[in-house]
PDB file of N, CA and C in Angstrom:
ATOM      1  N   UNK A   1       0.833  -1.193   0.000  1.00  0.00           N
ATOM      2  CA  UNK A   1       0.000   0.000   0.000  1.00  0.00           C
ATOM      3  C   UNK A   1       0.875   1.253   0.000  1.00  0.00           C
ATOM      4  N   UNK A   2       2.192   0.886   0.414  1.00  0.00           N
ATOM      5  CA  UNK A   2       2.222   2.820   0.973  1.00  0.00           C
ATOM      6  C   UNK A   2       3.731   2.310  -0.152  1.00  0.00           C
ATOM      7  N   UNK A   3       4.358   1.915  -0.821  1.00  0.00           N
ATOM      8  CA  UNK A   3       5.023   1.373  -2.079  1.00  0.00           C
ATOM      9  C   UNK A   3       4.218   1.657  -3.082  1.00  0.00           C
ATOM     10  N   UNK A   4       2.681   1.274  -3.226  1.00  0.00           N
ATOM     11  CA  UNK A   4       1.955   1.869  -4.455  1.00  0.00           C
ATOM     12  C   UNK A   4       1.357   3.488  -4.031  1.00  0.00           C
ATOM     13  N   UNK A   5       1.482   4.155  -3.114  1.00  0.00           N
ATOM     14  CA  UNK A   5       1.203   5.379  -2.883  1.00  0.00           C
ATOM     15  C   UNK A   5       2.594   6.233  -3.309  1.00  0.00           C
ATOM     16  N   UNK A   6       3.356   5.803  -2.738  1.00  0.00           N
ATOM     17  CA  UNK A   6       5.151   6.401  -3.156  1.00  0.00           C
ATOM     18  C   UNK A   6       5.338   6.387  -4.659  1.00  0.00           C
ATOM     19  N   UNK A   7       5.040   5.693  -5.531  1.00  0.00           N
ATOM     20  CA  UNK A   7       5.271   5.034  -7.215  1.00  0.00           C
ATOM     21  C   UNK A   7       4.070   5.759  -7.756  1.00  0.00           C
ATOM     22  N   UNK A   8       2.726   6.608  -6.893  1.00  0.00           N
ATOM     23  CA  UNK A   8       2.170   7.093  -7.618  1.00  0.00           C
ATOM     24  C   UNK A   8       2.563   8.345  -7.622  1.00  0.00           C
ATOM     25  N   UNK A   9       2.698   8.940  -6.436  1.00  0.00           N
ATOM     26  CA  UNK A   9       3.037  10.080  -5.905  1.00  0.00           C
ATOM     27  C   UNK A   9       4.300  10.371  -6.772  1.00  0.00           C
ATOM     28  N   UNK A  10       5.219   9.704  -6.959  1.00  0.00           N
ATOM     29  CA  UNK A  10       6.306  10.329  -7.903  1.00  0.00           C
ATOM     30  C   UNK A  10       5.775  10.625  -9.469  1.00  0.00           C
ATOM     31  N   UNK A  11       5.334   9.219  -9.755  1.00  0.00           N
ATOM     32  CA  UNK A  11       4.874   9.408 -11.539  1.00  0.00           C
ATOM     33  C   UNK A  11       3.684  10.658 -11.731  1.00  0.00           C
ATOM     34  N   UNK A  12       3.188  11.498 -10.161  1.00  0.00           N
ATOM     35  CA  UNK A  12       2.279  12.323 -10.649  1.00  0.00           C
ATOM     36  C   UNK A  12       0.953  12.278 -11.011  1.00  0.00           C
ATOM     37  N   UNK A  13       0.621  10.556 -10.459  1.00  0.00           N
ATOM     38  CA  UNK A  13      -1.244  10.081 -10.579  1.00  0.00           C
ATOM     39  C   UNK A  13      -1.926  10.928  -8.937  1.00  0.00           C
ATOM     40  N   UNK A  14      -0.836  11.223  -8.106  1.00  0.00           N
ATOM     41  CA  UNK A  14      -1.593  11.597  -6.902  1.00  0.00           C
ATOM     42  C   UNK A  14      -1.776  12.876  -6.986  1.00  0.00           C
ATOM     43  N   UNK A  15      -0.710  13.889  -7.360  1.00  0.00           N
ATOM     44  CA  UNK A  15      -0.618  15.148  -7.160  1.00  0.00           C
ATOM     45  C   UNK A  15       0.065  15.720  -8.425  1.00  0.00           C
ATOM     46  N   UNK A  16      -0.483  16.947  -9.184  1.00  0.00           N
ATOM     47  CA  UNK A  16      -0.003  17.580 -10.164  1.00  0.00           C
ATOM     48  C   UNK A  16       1.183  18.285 -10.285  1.00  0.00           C
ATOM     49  N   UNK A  17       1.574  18.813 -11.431  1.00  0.00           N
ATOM     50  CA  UNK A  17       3.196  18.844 -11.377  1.00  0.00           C
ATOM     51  C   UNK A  17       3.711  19.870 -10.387  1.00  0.00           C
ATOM     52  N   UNK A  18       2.197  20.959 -10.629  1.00  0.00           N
ATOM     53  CA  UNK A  18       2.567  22.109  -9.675  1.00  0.00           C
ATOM     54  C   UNK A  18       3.041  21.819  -8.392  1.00  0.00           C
ATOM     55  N   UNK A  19       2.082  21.256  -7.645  1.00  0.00           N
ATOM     56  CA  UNK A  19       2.459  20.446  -6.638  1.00  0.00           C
ATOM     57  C   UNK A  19       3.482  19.847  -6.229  1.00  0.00           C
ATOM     58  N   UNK A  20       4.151  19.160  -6.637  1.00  0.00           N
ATOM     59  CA  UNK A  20       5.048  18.046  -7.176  1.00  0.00           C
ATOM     60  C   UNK A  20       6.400  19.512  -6.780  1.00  0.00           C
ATOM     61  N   UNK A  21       6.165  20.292  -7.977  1.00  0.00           N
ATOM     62  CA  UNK A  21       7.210  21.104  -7.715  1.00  0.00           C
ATOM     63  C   UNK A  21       7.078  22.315  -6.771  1.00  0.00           C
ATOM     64  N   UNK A  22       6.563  22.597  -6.101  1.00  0.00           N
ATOM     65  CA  UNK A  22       6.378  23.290  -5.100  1.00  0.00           C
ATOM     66  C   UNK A  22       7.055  22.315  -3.868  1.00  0.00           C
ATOM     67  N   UNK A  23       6.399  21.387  -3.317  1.00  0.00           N
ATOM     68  CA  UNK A  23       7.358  20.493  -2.778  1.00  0.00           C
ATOM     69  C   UNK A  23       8.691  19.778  -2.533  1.00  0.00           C
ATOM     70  N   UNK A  24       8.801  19.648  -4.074  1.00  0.00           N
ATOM     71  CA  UNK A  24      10.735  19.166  -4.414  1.00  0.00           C
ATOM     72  C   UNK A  24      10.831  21.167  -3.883  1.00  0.00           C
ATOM     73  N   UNK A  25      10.501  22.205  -4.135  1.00  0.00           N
ATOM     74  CA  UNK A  25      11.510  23.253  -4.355  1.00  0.00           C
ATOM     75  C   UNK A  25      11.414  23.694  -2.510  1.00  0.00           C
ATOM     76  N   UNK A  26      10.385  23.226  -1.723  1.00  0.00           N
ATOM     77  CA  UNK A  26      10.824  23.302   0.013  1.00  0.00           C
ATOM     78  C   UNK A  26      11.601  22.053   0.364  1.00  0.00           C
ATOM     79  N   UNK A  27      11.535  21.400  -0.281  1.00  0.00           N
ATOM     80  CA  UNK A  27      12.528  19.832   0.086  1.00  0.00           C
ATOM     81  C   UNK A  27      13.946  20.608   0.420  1.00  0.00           C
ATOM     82  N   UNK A  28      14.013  20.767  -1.270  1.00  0.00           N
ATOM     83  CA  UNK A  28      15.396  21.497  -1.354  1.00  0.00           C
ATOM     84  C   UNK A  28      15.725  22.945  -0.597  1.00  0.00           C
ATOM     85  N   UNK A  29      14.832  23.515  -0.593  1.00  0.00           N
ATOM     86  CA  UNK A  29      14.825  24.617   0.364  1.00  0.00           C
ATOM     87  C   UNK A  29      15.458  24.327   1.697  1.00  0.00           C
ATOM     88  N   UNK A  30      14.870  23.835   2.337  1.00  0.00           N
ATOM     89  CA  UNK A  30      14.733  22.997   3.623  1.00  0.00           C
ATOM     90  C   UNK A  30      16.300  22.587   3.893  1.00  0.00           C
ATOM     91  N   UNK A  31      16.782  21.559   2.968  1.00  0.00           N
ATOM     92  CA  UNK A  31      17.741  20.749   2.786  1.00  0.00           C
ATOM     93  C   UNK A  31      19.130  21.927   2.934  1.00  0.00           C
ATOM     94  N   UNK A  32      19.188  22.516   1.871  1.00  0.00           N
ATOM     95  CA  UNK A  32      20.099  23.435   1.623  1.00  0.00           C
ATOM     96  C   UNK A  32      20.710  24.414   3.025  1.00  0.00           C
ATOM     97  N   UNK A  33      19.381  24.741   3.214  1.00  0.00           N
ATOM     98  CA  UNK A  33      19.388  25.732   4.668  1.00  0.00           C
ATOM     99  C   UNK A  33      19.737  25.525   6.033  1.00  0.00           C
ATOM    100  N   UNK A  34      20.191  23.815   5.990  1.00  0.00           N
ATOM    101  CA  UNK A  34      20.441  22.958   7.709  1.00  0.00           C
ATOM    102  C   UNK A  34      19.263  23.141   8.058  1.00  0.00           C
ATOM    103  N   UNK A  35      17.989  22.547   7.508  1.00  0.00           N
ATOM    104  CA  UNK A  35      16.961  21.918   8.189  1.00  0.00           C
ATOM    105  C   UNK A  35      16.862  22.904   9.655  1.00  0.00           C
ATOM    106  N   UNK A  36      16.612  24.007   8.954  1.00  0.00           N
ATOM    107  CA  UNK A  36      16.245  25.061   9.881  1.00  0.00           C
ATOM    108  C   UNK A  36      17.193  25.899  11.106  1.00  0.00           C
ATOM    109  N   UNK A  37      18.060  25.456  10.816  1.00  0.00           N
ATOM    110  CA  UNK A  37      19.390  26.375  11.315  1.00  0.00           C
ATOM    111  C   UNK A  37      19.161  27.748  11.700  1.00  0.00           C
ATOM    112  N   UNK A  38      19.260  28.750  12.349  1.00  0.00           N
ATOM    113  CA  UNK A  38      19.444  30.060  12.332  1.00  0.00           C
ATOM    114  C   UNK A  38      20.477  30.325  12.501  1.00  0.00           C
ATOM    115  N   UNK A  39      21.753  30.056  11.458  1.00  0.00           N
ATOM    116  CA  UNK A  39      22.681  30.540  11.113  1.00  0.00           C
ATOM    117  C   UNK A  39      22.831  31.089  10.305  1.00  0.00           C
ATOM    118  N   UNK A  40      23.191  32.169   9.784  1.00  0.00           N
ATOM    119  CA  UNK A  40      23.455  32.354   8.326  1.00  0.00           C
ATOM    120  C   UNK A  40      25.050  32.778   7.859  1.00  0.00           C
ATOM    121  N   UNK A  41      25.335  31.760   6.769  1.00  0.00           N
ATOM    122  CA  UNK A  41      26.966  31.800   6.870  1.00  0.00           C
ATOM    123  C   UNK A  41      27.203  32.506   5.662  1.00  0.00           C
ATOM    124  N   UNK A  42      26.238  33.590   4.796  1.00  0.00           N
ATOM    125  CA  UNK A  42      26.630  34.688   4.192  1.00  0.00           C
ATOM    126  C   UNK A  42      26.845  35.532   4.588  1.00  0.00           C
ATOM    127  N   UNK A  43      26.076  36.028   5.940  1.00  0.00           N
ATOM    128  CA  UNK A  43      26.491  37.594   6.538  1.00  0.00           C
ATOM    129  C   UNK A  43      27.902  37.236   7.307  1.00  0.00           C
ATOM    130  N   UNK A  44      28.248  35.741   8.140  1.00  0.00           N
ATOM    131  CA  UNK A  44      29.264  35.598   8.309  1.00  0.00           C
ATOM    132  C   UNK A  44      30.042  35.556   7.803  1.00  0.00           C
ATOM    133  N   UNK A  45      30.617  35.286   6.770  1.00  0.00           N
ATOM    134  CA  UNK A  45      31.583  35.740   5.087  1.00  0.00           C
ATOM    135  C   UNK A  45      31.748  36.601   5.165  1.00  0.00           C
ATOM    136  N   UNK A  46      30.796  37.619   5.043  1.00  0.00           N
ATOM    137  CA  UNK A  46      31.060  39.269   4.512  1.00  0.00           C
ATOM    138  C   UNK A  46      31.954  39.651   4.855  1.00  0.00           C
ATOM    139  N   UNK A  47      31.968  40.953   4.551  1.00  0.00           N
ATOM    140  CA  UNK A  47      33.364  41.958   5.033  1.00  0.00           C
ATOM    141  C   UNK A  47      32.261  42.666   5.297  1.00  0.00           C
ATOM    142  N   UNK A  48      32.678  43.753   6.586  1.00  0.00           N
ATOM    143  CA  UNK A  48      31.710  44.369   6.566  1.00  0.00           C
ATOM    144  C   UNK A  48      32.393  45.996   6.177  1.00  0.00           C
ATOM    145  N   UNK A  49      30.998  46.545   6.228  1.00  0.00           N
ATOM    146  CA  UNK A  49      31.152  47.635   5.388  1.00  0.00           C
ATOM    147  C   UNK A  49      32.089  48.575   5.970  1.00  0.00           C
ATOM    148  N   UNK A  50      32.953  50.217   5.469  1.00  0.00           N
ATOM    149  CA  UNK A  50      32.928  50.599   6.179  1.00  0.00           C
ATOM    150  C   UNK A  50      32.028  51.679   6.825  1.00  0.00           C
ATOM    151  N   UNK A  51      32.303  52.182   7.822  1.00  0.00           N
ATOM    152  CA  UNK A  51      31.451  52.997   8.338  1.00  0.00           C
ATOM    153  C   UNK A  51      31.265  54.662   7.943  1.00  0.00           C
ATOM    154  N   UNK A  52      30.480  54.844   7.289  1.00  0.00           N
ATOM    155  CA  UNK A  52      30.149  56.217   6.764  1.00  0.00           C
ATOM    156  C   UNK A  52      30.633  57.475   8.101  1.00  0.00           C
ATOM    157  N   UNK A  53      29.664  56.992   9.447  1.00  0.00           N
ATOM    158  CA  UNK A  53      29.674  57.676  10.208  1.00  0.00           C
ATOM    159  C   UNK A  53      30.889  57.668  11.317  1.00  0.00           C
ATOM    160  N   UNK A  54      31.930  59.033  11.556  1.00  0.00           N
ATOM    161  CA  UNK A  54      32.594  59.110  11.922  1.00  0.00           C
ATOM    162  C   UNK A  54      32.359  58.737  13.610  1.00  0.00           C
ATOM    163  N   UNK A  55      33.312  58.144  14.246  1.00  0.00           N
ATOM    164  CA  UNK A  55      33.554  57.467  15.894  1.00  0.00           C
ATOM    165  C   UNK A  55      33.016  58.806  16.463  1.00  0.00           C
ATOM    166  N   UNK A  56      32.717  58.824  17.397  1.00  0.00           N
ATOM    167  CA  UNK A  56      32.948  60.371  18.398  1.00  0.00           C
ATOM    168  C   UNK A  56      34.020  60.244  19.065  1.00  0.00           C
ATOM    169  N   UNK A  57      34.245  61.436  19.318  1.00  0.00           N
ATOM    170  CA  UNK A  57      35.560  61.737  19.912  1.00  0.00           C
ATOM    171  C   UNK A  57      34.969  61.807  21.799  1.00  0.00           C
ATOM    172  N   UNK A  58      36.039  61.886  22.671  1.00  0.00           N
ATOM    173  CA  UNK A  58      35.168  61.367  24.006  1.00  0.00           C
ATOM    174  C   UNK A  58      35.499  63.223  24.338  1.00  0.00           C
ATOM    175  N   UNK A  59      34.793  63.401  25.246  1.00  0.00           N
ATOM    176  CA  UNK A  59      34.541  64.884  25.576  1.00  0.00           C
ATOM    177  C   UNK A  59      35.992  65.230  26.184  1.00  0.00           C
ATOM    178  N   UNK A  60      36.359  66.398  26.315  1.00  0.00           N
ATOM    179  CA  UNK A  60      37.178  66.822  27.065  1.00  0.00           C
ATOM    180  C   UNK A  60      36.692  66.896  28.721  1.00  0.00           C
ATOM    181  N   UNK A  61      36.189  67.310  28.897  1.00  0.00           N
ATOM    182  CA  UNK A  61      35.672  67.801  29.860  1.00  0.00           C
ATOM    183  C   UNK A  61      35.275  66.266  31.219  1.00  0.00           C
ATOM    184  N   UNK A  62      35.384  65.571  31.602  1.00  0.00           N
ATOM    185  CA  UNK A  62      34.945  64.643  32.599  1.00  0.00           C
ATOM    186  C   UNK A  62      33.128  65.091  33.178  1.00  0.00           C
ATOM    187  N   UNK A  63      32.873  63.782  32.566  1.00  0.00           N
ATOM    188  CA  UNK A  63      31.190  64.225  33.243  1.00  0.00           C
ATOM    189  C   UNK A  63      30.823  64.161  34.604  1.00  0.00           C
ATOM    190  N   UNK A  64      30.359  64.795  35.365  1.00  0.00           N
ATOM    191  CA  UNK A  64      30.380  64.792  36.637  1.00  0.00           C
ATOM    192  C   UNK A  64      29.414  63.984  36.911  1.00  0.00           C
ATOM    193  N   UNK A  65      29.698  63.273  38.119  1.00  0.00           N
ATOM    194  CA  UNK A  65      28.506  62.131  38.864  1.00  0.00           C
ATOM    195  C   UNK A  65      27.887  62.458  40.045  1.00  0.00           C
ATOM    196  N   UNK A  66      26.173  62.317  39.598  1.00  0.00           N
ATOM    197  CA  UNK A  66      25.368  63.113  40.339  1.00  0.00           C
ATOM    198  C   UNK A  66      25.700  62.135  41.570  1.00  0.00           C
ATOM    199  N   UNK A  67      25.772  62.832  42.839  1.00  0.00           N
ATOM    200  CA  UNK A  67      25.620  62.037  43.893  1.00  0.00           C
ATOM    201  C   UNK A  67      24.411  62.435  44.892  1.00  0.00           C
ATOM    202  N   UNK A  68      24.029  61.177  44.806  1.00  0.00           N
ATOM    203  CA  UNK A  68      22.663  61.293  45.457  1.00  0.00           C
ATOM    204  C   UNK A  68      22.314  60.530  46.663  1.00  0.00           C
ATOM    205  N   UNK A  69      21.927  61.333  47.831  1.00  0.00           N
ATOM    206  CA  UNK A  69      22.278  61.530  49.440  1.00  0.00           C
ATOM    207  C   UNK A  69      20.950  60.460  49.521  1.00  0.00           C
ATOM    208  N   UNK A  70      21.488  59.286  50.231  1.00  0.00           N
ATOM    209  CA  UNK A  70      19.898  58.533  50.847  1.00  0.00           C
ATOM    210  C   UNK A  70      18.881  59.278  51.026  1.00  0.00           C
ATOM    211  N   UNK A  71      17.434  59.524  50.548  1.00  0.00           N
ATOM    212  CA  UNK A  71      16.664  60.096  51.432  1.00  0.00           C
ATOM    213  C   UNK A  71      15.882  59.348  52.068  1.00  0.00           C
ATOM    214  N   UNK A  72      15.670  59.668  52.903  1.00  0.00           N
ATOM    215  CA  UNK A  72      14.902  59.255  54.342  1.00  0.00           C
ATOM    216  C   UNK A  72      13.491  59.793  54.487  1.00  0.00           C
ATOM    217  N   UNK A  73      12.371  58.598  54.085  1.00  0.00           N
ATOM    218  CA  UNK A  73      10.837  58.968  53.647  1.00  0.00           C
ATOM    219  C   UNK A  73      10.516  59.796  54.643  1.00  0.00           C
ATOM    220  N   UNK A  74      10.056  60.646  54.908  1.00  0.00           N
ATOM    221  CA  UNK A  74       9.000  60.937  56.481  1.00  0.00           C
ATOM    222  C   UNK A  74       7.672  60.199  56.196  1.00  0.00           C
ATOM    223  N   UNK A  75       7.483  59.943  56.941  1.00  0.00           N
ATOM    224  CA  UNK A  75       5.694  59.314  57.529  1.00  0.00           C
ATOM    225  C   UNK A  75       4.808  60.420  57.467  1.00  0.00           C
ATOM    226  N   UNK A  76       3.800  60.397  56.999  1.00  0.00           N
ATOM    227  CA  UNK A  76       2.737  61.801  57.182  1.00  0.00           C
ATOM    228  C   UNK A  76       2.011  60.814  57.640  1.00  0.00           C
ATOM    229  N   UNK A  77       1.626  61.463  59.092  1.00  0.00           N
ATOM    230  CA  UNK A  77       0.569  60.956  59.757  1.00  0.00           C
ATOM    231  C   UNK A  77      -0.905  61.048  59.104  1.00  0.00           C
ATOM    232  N   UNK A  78      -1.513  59.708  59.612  1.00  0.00           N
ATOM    233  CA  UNK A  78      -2.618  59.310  58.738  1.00  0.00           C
ATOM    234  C   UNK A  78      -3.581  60.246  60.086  1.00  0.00           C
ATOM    235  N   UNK A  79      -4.870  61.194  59.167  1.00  0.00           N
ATOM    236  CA  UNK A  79      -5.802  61.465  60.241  1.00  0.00           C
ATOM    237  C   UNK A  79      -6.769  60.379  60.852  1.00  0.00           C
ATOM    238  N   UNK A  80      -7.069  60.041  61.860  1.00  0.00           N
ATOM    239  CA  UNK A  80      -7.741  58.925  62.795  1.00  0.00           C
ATOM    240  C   UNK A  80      -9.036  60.150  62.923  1.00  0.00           C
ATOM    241  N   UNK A  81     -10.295  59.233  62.386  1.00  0.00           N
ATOM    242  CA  UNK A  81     -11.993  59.469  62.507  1.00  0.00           C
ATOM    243  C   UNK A  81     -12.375  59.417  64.005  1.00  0.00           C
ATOM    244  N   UNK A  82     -12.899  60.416  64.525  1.00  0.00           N
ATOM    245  CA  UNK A  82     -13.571  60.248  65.222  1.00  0.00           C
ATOM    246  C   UNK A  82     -14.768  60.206  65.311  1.00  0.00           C
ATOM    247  N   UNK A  83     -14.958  59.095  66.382  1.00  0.00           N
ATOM    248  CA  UNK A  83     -16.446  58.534  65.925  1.00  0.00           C
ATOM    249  C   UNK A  83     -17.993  59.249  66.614  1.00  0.00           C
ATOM    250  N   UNK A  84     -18.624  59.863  65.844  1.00  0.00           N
ATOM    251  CA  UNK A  84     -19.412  60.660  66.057  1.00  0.00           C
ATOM    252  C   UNK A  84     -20.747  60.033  66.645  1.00  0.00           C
ATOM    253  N   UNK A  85     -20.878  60.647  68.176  1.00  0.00           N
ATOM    254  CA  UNK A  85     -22.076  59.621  69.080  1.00  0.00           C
ATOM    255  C   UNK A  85     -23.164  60.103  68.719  1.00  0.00           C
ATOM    256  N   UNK A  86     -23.675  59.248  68.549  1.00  0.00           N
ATOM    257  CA  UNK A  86     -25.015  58.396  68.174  1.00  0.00           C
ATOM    258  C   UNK A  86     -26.080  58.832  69.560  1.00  0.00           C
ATOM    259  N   UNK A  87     -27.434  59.881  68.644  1.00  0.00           N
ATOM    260  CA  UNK A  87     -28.232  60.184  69.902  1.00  0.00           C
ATOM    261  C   UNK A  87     -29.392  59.187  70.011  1.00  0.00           C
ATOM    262  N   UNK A  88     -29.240  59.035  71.719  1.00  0.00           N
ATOM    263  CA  UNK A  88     -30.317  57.736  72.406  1.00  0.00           C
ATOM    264  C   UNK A  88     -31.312  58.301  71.947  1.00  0.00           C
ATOM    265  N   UNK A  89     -32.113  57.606  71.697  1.00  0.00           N
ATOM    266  CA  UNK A  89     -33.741  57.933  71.648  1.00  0.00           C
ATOM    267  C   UNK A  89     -34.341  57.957  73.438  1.00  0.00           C
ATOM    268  N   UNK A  90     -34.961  59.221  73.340  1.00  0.00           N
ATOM    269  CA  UNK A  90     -36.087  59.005  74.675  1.00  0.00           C
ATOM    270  C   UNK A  90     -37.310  58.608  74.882  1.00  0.00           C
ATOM    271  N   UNK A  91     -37.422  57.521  75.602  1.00  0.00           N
ATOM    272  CA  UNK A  91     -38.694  57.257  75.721  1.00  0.00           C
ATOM    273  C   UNK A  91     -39.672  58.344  75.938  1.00  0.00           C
ATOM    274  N   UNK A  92     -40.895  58.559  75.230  1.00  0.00           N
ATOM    275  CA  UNK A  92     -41.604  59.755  75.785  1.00  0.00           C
ATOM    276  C   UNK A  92     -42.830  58.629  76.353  1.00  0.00           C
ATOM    277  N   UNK A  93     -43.398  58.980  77.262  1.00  0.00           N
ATOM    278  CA  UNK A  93     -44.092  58.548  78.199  1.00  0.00           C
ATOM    279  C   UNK A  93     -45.554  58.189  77.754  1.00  0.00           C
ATOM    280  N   UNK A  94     -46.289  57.424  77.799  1.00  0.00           N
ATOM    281  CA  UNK A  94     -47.817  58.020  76.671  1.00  0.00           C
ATOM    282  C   UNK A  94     -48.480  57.580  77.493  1.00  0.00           C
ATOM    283  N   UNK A  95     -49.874  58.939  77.441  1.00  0.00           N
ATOM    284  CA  UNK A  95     -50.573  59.170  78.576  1.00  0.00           C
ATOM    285  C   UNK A  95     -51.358  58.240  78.151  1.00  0.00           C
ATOM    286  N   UNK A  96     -52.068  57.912  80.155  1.00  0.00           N
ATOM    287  CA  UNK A  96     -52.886  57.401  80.197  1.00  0.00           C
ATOM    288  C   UNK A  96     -54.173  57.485  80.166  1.00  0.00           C
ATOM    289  N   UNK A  97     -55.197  56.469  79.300  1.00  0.00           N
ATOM    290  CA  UNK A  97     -56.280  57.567  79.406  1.00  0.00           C
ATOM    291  C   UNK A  97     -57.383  57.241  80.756  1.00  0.00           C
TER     292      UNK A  97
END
């Protein structure tokens, strides 16, 4: 079964040429490239270019370094609610008749 699927698949009874060659051309794709490598050993070849843009030159001058003194948070006191009393109800008395 899979001997008469292989013998068709090549002679082109399974799949059309397009096909056929779209496939051989990622085979080879594939193949060529180390089966997915992320290397690439053309940019490693190169020479590289030179550089248009001139180095900078380092300042004369020494940059000074900010120095910066621990600071020490203060606490802002949180305000505390006071709790506002609650008026009793009075019994009022109800006459008798």
């Amino acid at each position: 079964m899979y001997n008469k699927f292989v013998t068709n698949f090549f002679k082109g009874k399974i799949m059309n040429k397009t096909l056929q060659t779209l496939c051989a051309t990622a085979f080879l794709t594939i193949i060529l490239t180390g089966c997915g490598s992320n290397t690439d050993t053309t940019e490693a070849l190169a020479t590289p270019e030179p550089s248009t843009n001139p180095t900078p030159k380092p300042s004369s001058k020494p940059t000074p370094k900010p120095t910066s003194k621990p600071s020490t948070p203060t606490a802002t006191p949180t305000p505390t609610a006071t709790p506002t009393p609650t008026p009793t109800p009075t019994a009022t008395p109800t006459p008798t008749p």
